[in-house]
N, C-alpha and C. Protein backbone atom coordinates (compact mmCIF):
# COMPACT_ATOMS: atom_id res chain seq x y z
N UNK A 1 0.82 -1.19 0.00
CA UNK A 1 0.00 0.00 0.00
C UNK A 1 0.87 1.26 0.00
N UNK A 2 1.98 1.06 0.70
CA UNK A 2 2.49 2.61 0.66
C UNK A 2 3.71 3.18 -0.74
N UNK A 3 3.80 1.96 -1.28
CA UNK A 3 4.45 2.22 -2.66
C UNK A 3 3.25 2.81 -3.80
N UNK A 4 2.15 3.24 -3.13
CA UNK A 4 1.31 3.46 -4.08
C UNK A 4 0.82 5.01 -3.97
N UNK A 5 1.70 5.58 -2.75
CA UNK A 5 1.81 6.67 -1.86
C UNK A 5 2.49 8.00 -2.84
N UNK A 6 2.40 8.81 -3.07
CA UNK A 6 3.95 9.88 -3.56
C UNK A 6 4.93 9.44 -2.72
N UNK A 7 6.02 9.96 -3.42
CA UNK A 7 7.02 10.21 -1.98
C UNK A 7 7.17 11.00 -1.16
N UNK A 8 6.34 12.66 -1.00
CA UNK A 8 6.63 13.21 0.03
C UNK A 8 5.59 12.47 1.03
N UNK A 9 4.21 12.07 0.27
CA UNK A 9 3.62 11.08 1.72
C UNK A 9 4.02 10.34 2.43
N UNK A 10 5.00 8.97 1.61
CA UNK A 10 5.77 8.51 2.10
C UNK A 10 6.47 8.78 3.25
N UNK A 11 7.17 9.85 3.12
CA UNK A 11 8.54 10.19 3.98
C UNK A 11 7.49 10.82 4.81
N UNK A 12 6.55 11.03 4.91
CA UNK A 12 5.52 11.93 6.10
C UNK A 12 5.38 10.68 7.36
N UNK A 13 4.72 9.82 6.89
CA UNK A 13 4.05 8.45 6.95
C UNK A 13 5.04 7.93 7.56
N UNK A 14 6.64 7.84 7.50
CA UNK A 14 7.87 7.41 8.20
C UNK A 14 7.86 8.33 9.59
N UNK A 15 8.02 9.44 9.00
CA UNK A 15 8.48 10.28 10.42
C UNK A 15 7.29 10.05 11.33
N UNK A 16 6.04 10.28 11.05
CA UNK A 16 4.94 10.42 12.15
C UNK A 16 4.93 8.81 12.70
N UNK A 17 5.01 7.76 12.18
CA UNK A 17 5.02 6.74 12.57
C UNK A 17 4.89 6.54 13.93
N UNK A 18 6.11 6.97 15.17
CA UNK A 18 6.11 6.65 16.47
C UNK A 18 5.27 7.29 16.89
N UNK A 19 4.61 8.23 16.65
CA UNK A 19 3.92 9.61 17.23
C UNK A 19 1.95 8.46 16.97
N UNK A 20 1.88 8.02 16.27
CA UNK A 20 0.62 7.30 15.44
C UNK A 20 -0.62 7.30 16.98
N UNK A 21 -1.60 7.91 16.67
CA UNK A 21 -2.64 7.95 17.30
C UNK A 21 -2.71 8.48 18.86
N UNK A 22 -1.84 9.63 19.19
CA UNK A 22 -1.46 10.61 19.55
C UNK A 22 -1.97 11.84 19.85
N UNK A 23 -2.89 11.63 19.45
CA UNK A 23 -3.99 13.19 18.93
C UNK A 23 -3.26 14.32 18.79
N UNK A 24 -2.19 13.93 17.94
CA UNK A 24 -1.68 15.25 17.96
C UNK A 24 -1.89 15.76 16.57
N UNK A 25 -1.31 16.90 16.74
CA UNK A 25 -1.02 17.75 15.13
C UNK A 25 0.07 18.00 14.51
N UNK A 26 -0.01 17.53 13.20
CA UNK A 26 1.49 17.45 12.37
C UNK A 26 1.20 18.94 11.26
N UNK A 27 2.02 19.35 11.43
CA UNK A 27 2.25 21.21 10.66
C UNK A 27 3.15 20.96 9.09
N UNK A 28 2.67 21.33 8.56
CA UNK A 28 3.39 20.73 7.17
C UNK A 28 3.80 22.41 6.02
N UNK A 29 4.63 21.92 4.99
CA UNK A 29 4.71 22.88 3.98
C UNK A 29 4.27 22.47 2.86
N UNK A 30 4.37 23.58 1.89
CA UNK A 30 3.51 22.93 0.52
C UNK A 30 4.21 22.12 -0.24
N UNK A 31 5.32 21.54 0.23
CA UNK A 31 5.83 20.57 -0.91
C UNK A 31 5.41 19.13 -0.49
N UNK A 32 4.80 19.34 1.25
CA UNK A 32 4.43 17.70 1.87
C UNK A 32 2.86 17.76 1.70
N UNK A 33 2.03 19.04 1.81
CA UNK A 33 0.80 19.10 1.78
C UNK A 33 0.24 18.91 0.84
N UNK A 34 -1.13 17.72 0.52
CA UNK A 34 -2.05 16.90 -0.28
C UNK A 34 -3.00 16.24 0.64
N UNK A 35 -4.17 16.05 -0.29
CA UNK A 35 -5.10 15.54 -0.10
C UNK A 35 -5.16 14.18 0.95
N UNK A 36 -4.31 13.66 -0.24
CA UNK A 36 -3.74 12.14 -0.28
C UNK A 36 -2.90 11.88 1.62
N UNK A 37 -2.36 12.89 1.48
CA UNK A 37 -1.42 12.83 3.26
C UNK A 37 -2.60 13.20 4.41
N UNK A 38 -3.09 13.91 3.80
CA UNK A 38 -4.48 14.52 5.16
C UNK A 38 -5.27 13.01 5.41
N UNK A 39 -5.93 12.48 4.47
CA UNK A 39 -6.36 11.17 4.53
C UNK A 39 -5.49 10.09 5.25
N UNK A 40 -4.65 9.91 4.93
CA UNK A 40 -3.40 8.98 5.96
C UNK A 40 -3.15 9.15 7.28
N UNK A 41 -2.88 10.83 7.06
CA UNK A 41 -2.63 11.33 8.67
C UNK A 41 -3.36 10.76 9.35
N UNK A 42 -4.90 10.98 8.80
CA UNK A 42 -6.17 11.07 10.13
C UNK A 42 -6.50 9.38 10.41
N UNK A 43 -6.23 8.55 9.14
CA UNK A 43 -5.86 7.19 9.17
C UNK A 43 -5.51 6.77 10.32
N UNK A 44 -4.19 7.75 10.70
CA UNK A 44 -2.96 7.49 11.85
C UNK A 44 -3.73 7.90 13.56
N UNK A 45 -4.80 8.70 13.34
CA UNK A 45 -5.44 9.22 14.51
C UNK A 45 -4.17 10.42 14.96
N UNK A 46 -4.39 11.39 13.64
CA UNK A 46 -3.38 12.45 13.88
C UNK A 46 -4.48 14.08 12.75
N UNK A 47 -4.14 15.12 12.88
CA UNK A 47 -4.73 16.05 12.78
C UNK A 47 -3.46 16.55 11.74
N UNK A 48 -4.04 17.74 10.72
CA UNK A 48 -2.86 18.40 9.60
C UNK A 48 -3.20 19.39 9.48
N UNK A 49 -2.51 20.42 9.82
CA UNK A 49 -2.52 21.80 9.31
C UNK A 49 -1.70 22.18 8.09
N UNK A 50 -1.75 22.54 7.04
CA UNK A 50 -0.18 23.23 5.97
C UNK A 50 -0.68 23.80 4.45
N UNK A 51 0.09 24.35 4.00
CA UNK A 51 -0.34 25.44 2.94
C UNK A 51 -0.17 24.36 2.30
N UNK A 52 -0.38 24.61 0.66
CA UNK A 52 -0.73 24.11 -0.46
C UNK A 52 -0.18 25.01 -1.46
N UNK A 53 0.42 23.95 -2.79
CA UNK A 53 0.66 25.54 -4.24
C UNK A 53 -0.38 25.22 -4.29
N UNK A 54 -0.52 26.08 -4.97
CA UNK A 54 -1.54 26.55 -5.82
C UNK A 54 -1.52 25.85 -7.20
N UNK A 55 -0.78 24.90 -7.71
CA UNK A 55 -0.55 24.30 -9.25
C UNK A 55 -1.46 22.85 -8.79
N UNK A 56 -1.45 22.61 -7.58
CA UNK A 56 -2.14 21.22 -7.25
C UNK A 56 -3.62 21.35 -7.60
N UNK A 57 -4.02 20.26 -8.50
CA UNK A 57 -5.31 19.87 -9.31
C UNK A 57 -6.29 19.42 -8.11
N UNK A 58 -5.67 19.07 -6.56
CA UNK A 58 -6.65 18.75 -5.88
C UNK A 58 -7.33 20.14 -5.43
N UNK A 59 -7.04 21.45 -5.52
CA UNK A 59 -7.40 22.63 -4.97
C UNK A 59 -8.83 23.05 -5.29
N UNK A 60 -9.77 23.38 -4.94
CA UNK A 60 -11.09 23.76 -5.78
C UNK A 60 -10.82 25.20 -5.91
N UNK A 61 -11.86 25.18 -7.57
CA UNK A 61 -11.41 26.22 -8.41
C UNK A 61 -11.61 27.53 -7.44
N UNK A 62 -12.14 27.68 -6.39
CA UNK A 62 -12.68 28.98 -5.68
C UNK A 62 -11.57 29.40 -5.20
N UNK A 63 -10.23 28.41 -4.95
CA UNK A 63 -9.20 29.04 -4.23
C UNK A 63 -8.18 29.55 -5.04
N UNK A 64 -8.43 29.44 -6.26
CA UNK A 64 -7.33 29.60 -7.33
C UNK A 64 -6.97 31.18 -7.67
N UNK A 65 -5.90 31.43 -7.83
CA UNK A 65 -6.15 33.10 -8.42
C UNK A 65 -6.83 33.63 -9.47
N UNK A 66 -7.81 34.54 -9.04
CA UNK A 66 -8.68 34.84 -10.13
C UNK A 66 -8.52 36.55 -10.29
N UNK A 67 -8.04 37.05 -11.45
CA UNK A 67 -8.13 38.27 -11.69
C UNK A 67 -9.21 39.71 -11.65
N UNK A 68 -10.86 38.53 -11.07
CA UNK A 68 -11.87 39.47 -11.34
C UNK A 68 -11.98 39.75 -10.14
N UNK A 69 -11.45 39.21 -9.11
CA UNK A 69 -11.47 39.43 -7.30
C UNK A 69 -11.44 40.64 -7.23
N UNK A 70 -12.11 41.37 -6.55
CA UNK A 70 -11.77 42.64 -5.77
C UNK A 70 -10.19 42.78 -5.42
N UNK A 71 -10.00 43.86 -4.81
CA UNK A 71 -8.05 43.53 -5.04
C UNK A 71 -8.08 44.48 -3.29
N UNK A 72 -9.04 43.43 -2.42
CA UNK A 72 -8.57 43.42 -1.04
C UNK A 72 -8.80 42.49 -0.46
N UNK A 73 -8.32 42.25 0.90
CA UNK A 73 -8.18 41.54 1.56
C UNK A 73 -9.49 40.64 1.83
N UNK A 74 -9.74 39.38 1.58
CA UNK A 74 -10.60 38.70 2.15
C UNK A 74 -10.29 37.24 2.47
N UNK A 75 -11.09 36.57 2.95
CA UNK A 75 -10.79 35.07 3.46
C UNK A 75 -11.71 34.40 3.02
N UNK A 76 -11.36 32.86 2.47
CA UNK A 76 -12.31 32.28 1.87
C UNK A 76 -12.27 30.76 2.67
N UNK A 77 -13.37 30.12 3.16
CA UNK A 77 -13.51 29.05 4.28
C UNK A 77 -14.41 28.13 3.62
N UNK A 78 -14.09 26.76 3.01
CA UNK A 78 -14.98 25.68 2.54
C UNK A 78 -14.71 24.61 3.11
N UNK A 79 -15.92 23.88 3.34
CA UNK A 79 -15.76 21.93 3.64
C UNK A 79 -15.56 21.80 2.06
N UNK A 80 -14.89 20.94 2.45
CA UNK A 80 -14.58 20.79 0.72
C UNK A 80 -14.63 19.32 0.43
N UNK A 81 -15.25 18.12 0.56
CA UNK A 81 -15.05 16.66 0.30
C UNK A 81 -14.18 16.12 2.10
N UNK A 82 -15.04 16.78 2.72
CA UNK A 82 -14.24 15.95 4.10
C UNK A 82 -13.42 16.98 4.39
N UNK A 83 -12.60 17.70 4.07
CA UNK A 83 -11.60 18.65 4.77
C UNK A 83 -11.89 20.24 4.83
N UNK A 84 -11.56 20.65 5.76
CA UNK A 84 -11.91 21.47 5.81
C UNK A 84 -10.81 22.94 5.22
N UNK A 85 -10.84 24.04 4.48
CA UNK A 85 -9.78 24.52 3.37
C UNK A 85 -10.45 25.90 3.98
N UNK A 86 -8.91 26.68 3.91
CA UNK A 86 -9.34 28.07 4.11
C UNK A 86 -8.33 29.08 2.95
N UNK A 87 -8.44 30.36 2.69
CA UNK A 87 -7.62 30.80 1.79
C UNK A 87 -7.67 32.44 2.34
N UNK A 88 -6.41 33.26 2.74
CA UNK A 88 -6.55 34.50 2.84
C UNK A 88 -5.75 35.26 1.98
N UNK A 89 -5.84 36.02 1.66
CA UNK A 89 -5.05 37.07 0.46
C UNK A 89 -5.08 38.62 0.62
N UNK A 90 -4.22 38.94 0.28
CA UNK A 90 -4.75 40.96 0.36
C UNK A 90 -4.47 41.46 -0.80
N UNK A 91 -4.23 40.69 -1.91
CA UNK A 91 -4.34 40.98 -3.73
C UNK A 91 -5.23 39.85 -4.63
N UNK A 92 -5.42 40.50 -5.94
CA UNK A 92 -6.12 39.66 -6.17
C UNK A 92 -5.42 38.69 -7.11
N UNK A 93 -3.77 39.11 -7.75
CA UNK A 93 -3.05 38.26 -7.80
C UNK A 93 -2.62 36.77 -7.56
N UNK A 94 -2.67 36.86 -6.37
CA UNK A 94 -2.26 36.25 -4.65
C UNK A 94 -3.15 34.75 -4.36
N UNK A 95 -2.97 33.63 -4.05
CA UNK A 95 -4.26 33.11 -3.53
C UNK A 95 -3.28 32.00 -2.35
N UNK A 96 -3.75 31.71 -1.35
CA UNK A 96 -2.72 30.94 -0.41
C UNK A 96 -3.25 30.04 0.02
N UNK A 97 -3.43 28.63 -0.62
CA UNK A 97 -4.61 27.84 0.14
C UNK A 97 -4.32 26.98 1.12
N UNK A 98 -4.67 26.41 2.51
CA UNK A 98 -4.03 25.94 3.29
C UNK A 98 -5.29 24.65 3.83
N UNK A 99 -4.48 24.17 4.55
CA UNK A 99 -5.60 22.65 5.08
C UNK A 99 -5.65 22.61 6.21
């Protein structure tokens, strides 16, 4: 099963290992943060906080940068398929999506 993993899940899935059902919370960056790891984590009886790019196809389109945005600051908060996704920005450039 876990060769079927990416590899940054992988190497997530190693380190949290001893920690496994813990109730704790594992803090991540966007090169470890996915869908795919949030599902595992909570597998583990563990909680995920961590940003996301923005190039990842799992993102829904609402968090994506959109040029017609107003060009201030707002926050955007969805259940999104089980997880819960938030996004804050102060351009409309800009979009920062996190888990």
């Amino acid at each position: 099963m876990m060769s079927k993993l990416t590899h940054p899940t992988q190497v997530v899935l190693r380190l949290i290992a001893p920690i496994a059902y813990s109730n704790r919370n594992i803090t991540g960056d966007n090169w470890y943060s996915s869908i795919e790891l949030i599902d595992e984590v909570r597998k583990c009886g563990l909680t995920y906080v961590g940003t996301m790019r923005t190039n990842k196809m799992q993102i829904p389109p609402q968090f994506q940068p959109n040029r017609s945005r107003p060009a201030h600051f707002f926050i955007i908060w969805i259940f999104w398929e089980n997880h819960d996704c938030f996004s804050c920005t102060e351009t409309r450039k800009s979009c920062y999506p996190s888990l």
